[in-house]
Protein backbone atom coordinates (compact mmCIF):
# COMPACT_ATOMS: atom_id res chain seq x y z
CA UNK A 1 -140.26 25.33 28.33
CA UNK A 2 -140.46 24.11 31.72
CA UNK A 3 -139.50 26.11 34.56
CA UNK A 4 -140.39 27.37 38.29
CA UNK A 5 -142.91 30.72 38.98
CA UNK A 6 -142.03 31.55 42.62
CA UNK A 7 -144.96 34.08 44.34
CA UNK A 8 -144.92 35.46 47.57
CA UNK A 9 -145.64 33.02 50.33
CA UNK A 10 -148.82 33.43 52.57
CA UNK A 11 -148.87 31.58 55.79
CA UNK A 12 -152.34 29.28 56.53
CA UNK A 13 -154.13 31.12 58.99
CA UNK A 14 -153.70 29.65 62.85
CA UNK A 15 -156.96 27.53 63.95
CA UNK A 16 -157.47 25.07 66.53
CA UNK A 17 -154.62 23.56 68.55
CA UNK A 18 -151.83 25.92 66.13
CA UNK A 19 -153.40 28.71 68.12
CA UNK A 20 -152.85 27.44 71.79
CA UNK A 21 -149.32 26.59 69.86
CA UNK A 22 -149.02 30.04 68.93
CA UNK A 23 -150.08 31.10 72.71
CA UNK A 24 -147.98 29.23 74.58
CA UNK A 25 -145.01 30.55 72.79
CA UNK A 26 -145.91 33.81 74.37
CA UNK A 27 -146.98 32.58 77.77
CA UNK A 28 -143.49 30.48 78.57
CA UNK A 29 -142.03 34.38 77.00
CA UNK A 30 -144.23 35.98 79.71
CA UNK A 31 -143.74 33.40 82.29
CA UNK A 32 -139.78 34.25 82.25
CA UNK A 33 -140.18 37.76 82.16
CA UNK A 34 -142.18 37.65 85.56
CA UNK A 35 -140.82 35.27 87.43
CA UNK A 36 -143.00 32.23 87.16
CA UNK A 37 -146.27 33.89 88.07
CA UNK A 38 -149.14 32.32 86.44
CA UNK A 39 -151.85 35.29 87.41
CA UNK A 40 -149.21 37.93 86.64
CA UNK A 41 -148.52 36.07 83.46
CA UNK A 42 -152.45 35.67 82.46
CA UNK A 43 -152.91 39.59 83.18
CA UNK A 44 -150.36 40.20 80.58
CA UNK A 45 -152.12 38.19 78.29
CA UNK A 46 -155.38 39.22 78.65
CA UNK A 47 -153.77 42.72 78.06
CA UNK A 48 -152.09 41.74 75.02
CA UNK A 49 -155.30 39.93 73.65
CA UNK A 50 -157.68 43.15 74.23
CA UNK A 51 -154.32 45.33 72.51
CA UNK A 52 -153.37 43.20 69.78
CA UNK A 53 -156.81 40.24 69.33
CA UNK A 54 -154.36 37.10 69.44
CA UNK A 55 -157.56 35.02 70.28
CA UNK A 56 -160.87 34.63 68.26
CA UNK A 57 -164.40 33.35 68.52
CA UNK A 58 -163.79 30.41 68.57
CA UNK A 59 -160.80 30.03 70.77
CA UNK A 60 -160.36 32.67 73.65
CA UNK A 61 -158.46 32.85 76.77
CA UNK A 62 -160.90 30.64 79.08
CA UNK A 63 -159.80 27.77 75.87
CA UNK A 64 -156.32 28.67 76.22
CA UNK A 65 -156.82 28.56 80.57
CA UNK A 66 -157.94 25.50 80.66
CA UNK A 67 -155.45 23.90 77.78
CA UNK A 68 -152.81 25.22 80.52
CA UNK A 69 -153.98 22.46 83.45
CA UNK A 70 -155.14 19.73 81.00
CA UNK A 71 -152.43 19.79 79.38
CA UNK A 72 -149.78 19.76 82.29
CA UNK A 73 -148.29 23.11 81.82
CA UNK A 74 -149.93 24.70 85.41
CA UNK A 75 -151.09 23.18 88.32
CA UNK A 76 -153.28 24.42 91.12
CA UNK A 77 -151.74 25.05 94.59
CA UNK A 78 -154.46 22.86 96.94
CA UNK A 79 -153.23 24.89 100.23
CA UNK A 80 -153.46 28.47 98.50
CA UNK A 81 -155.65 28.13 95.72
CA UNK A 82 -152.92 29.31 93.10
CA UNK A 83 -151.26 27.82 90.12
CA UNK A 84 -148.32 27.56 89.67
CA UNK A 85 -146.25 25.87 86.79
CA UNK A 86 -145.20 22.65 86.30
CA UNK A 87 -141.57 20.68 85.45
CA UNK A 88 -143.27 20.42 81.87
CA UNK A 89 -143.71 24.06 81.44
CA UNK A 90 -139.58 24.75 82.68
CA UNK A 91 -138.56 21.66 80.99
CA UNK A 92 -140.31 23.53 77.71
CA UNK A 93 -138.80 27.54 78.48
CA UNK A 94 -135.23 26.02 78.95
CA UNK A 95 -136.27 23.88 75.24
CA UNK A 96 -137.32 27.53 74.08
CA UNK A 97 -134.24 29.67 74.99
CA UNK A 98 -131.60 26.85 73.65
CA UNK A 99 -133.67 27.29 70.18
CA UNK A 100 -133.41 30.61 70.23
CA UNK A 101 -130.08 30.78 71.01
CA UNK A 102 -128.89 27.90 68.81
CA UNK A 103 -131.06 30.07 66.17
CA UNK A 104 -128.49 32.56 65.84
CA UNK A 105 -125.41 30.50 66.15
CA UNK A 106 -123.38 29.90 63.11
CA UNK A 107 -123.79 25.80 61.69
CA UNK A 108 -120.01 24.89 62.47
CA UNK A 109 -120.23 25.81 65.72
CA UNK A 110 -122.94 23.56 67.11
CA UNK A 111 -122.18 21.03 69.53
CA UNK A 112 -118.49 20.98 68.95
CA UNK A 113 -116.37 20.41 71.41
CA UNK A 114 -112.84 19.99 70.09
CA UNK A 115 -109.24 20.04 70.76
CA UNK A 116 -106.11 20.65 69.53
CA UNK A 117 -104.73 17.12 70.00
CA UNK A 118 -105.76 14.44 67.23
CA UNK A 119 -105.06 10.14 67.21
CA UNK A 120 -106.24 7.19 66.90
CA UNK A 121 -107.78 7.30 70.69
CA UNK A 122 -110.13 9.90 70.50
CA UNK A 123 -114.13 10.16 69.77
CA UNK A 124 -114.31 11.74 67.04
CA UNK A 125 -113.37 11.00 63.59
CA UNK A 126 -111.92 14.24 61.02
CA UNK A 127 -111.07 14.33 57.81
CA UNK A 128 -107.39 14.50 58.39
CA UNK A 129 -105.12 11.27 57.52
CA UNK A 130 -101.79 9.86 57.97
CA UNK A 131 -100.17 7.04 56.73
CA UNK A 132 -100.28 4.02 59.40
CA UNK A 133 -98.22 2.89 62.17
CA UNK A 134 -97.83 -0.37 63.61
CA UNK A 135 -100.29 -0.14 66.72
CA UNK A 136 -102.96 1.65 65.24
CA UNK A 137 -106.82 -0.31 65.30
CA UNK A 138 -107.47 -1.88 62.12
CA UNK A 139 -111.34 -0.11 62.70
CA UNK A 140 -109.07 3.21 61.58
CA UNK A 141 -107.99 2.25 58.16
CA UNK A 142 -109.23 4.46 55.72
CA UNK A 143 -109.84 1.77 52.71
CA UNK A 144 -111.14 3.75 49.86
CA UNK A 145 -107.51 5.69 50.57
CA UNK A 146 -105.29 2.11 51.18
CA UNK A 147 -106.63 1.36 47.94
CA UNK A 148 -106.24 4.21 46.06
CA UNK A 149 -102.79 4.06 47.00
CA UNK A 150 -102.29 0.47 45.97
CA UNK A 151 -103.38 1.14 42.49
CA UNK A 152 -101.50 3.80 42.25
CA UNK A 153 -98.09 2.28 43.68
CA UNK A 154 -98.49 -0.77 42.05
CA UNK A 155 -101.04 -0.81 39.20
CA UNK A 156 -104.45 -2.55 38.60
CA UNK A 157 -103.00 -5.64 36.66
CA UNK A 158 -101.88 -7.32 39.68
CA UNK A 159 -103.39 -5.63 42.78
CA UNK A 160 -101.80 -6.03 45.68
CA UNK A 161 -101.54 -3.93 48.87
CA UNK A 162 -98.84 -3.47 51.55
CA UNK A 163 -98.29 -1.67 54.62
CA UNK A 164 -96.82 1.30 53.53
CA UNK A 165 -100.24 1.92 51.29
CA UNK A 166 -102.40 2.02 54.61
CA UNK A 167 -103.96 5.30 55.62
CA UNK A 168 -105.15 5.85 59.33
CA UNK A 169 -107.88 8.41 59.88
CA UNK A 170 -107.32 11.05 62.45
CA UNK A 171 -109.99 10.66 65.15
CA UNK A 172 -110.74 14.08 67.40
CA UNK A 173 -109.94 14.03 71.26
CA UNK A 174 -113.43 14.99 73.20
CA UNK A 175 -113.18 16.78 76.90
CA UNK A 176 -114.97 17.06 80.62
CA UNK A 177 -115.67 20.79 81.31
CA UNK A 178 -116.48 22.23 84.25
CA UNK A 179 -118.28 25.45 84.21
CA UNK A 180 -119.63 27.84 86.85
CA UNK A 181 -121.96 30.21 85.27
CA UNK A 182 -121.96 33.62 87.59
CA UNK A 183 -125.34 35.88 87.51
CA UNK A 184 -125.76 39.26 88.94
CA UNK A 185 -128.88 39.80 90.29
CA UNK A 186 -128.23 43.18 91.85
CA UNK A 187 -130.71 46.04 91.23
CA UNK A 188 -128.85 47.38 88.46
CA UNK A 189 -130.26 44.81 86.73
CA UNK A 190 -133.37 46.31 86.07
CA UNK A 191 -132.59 50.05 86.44
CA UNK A 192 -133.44 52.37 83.45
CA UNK A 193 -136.65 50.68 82.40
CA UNK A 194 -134.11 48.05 81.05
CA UNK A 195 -134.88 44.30 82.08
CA UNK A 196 -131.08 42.35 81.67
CA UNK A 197 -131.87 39.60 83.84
CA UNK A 198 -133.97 38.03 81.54
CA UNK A 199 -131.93 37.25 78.89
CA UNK A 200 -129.11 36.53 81.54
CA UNK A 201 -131.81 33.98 82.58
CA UNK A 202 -132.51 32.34 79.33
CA UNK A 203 -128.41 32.15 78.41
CA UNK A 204 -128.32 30.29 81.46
CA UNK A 205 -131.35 27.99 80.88
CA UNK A 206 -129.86 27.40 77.25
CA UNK A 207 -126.46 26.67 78.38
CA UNK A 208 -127.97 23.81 80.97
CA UNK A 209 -130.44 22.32 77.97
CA UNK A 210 -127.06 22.20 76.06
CA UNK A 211 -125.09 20.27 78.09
CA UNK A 212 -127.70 17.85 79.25
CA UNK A 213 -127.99 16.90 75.63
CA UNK A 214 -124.75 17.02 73.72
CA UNK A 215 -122.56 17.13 76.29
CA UNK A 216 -123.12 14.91 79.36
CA UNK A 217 -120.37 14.33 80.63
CA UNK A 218 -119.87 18.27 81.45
CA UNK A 219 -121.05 20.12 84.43
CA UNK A 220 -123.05 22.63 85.26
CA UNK A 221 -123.11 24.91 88.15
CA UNK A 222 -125.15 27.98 88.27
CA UNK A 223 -124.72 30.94 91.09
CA UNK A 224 -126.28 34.02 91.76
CA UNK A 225 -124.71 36.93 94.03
CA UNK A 226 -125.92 40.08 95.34
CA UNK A 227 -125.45 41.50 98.53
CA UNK A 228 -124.12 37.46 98.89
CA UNK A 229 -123.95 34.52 96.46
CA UNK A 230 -125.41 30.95 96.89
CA UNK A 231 -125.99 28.30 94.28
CA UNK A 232 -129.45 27.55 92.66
CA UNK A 233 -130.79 24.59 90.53
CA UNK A 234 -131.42 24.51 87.14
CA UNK A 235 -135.29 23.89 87.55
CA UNK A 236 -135.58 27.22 89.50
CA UNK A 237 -134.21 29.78 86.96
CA UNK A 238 -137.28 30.77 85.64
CA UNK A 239 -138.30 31.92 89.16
CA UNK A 240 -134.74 33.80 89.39
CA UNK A 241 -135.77 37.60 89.92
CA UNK A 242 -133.20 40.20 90.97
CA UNK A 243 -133.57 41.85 94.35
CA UNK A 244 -132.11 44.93 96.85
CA UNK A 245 -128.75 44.11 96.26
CA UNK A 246 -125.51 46.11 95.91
CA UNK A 247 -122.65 43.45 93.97
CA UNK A 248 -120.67 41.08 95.76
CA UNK A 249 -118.47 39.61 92.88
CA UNK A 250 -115.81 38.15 95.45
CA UNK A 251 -118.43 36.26 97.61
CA UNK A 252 -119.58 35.05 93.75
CA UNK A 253 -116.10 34.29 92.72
CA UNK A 254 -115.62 32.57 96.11
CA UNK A 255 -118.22 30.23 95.78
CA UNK A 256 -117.07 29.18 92.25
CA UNK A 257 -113.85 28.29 93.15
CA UNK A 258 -115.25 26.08 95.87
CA UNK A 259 -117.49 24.35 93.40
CA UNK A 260 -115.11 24.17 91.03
CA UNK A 261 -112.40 22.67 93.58
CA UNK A 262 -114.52 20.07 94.19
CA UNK A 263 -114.47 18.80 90.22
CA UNK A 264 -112.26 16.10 89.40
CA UNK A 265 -112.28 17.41 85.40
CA UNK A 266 -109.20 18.67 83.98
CA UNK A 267 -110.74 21.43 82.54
CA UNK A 268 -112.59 24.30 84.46
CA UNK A 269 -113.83 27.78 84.03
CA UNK A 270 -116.07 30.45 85.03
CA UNK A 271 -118.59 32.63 82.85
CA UNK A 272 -120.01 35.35 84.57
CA UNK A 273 -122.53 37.98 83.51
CA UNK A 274 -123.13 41.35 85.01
CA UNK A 275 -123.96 44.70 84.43
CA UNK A 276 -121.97 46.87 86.88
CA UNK A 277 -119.33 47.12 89.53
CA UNK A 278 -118.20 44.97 92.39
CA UNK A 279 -120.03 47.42 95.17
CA UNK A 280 -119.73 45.20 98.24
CA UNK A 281 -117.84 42.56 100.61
CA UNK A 282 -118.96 40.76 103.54
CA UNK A 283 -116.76 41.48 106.82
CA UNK A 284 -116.73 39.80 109.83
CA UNK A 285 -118.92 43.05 111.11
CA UNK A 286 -121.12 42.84 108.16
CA UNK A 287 -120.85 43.95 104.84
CA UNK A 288 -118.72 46.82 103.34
CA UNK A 289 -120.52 48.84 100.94
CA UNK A 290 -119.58 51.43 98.43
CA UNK A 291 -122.04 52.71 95.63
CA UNK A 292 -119.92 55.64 94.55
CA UNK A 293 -117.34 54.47 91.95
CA UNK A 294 -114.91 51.92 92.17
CA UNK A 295 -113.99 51.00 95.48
CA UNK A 296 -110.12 50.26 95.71
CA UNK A 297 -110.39 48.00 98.65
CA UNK A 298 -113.58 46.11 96.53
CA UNK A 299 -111.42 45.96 93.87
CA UNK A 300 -108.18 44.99 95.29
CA UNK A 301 -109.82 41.63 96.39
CA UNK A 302 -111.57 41.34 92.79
CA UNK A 303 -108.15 41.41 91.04
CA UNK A 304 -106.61 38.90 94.04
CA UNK A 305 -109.28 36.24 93.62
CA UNK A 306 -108.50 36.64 89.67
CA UNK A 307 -105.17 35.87 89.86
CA UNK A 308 -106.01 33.17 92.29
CA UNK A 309 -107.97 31.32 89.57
CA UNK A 310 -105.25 31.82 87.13
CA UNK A 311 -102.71 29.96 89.15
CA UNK A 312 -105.54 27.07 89.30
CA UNK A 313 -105.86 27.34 85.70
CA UNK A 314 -109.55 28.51 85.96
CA UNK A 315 -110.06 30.92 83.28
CA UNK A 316 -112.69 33.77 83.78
CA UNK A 317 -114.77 34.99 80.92
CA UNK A 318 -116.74 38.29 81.66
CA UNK A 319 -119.60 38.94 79.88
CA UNK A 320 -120.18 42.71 80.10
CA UNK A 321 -123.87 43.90 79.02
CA UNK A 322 -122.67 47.70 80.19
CA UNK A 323 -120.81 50.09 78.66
CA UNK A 324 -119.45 52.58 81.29
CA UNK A 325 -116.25 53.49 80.34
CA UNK A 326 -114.51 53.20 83.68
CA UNK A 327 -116.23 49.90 84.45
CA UNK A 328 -114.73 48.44 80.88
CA UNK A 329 -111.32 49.90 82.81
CA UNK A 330 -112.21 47.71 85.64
CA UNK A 331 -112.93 44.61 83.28
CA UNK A 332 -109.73 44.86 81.55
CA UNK A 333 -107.68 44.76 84.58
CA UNK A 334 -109.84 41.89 86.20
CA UNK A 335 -109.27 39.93 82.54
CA UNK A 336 -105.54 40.85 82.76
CA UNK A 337 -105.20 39.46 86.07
CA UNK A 338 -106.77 35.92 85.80
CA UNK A 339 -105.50 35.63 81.59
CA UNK A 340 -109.40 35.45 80.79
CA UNK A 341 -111.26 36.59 78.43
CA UNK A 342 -114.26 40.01 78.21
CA UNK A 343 -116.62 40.63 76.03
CA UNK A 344 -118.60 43.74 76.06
CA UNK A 345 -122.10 43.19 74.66
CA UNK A 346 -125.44 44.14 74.58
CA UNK A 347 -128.38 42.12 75.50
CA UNK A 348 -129.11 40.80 71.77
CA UNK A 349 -125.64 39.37 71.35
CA UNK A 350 -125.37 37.82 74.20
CA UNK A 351 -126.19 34.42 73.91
CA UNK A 352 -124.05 34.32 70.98
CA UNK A 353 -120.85 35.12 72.59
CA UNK A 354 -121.44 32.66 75.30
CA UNK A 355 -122.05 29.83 73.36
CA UNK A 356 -119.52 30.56 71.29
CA UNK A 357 -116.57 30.48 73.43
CA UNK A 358 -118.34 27.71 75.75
CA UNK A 359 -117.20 25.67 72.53
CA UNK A 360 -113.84 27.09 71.94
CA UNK A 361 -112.51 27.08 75.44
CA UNK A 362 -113.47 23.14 75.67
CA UNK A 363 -109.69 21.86 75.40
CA UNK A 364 -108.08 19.13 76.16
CA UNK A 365 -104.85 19.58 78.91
CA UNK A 366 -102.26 16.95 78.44
């Protein structure tokens, strides 16, 4: 009898190039983690080699050095003597993060965009049909259907097909999105020995490799507030460190809507991530600061700007990665206010969630 004996499968062991492979998967980890320093970076690996022996005779941390420059992944600063790394090596962490995102993401819900509206003018074709209409491209006609019809409204003997045996497939409507993507870098972001803004940082880095390649058409705008907010490019997110800062979420949710105003698209939204409460304004005699609880003049403006994007038809989706009670208070009014959308998550599930309802909150507004 033939059959199939299944064993347990052993990996080949990692020589040669697979091992600066293998390395450089946990140098562009490393390189995230600390902000784009190379000789913080190379500490950390040194460390990990003497720890955990991810090198070998024949291939050690010198080999793996000088693979960095030759290959393109670090250059050397000429004025200061540093390295530094290169658009290859960001071009390769934002490759990374999508991956390890996308990893986790169920199969339907890759790189679909769709609507609730169906024709014969969109992008996309679905399995849905309809029987035709005068008007409707010829390219649409479903002919394995039109004929199956014919032979069954008339018979084989003496085929023969007519308009009403004409089936039209349903093609799927495709929309611009514009989307601000809101990061707290306040300190809270690293309190407790926990680090949140790096997986904040690779969501983001992700969600820009994403819509540079399956949805181009889209934008992309990426902000960062503190004590204030500005904008930052995509290219310097693996830099992005958090700093002495209470949270301004108005001066972020300011910004946004100026971005966003400026977007011709139809559709527009706002995703922002953060860990803790709105803590601070700016005033014309500085800035208003309040560490203890939630401030109700803070908050006040929160909840005005919310309902400010609802009336522009910007929704707000709040990505939570805390779970103080009276903060999740706090979310659920801000949500109510703007008709948004909260989710309360920890750090693992967060790219998930994002990508997610990126996806389902791409519709089409007639």
């Amino acid at each position: 009898m033939i059959g199939y004996r299944f064993t347990e499968y052993i990996p080949p062991e990692i020589e040669g190039a697979d091992t600066f492979s293998e390395l450089l998967k946990i140098f562009l980890e490393l390189i995230n983690i600390t902000g784009g320093d190379v000789s913080e970076t190379m500490n950390w690996m040194n460390n990990l080699d003497r720890q955990y022996n991810i090198t070998n005779n024949e291939y050690g941390m010198g080999d793996f050095y000088n693979d960095l420059k030759n290959k393109g992944y670090i250059e050397e600063n000429n004025q200061e003597g540093s390295f530094t790394i290169t658009p290859k090596s960001e071009q390769s962490i934002r490759q990374r993060a999508l991956e390890e995102i996308f990893g986790k993401l169920k199969k339907g819900q890759k790189g679909n965009h769709k609507t609730n509206f169906t024709g014969t003018q969109g992008e996309e074709m679905t399995s849905d049909r309809r029987p035709y209409q005068f008007g409707d491209a010829l390219g649409q006609i479903s002919m394995t259907d039109s004929i199956r019809n014919a032979q069954i409204n008339h018979g084989i003997d003496n085929f023969s097909i007519y308009e009403d045996d004409l089936e039209v497939i349903e093609k799927e409507h495709r929309t611009q999105t514009s989307t601000v993507l809101m990061i707290d870098i306040s300190h809270s972001m690293i309190l407790y020995g926990e680090d949140r803004i790096t997986p904040a940082k690779k969501v983001a880095m992700a969600l820009a490799e994403m819509i540079k390649r399956k949805y181009r058409k889209d934008t992309l705008d990426i902000i960062v507030f503190g004590n204030d907010a500005w904008q930052i490019k995509i290219k310097d997110l693996p830099y992005l460190q958090v700093g002495p800062y209470h949270t301004n979420t108005v001066a972020g949710l300011e910004l946004a809507m100026d971005l966003l105003r400026r977007r011709k698209t139809t559709n527009k939204q706002i995703f922002m991530i953060t860990d803790g409460k709105p803590s601070c304004l700016k005033e014309a005699g500085g800035y208003y600061k309040n560490s203890f609880g939630l401030d109700r003049k803070i908050v006040n403006k929160c909840l005005t700007l919310a309902s400010q994007c609802r009336r522009l038809r910007i929704p707000i989706t709040t990505f939570m990665i805390a779970s103080d009670p009276y903060l999740k208070e706090f979310i659920k009014e801000f949500t109510e206010a703007n008709n948004g959308n909260a989710y309360y998550s920890g750090l693992q599930g967060l790219g998930d969630m994002i990508f997610e309802d990126y996806a389902r909150n791409k519709k089409k507004r007639m």
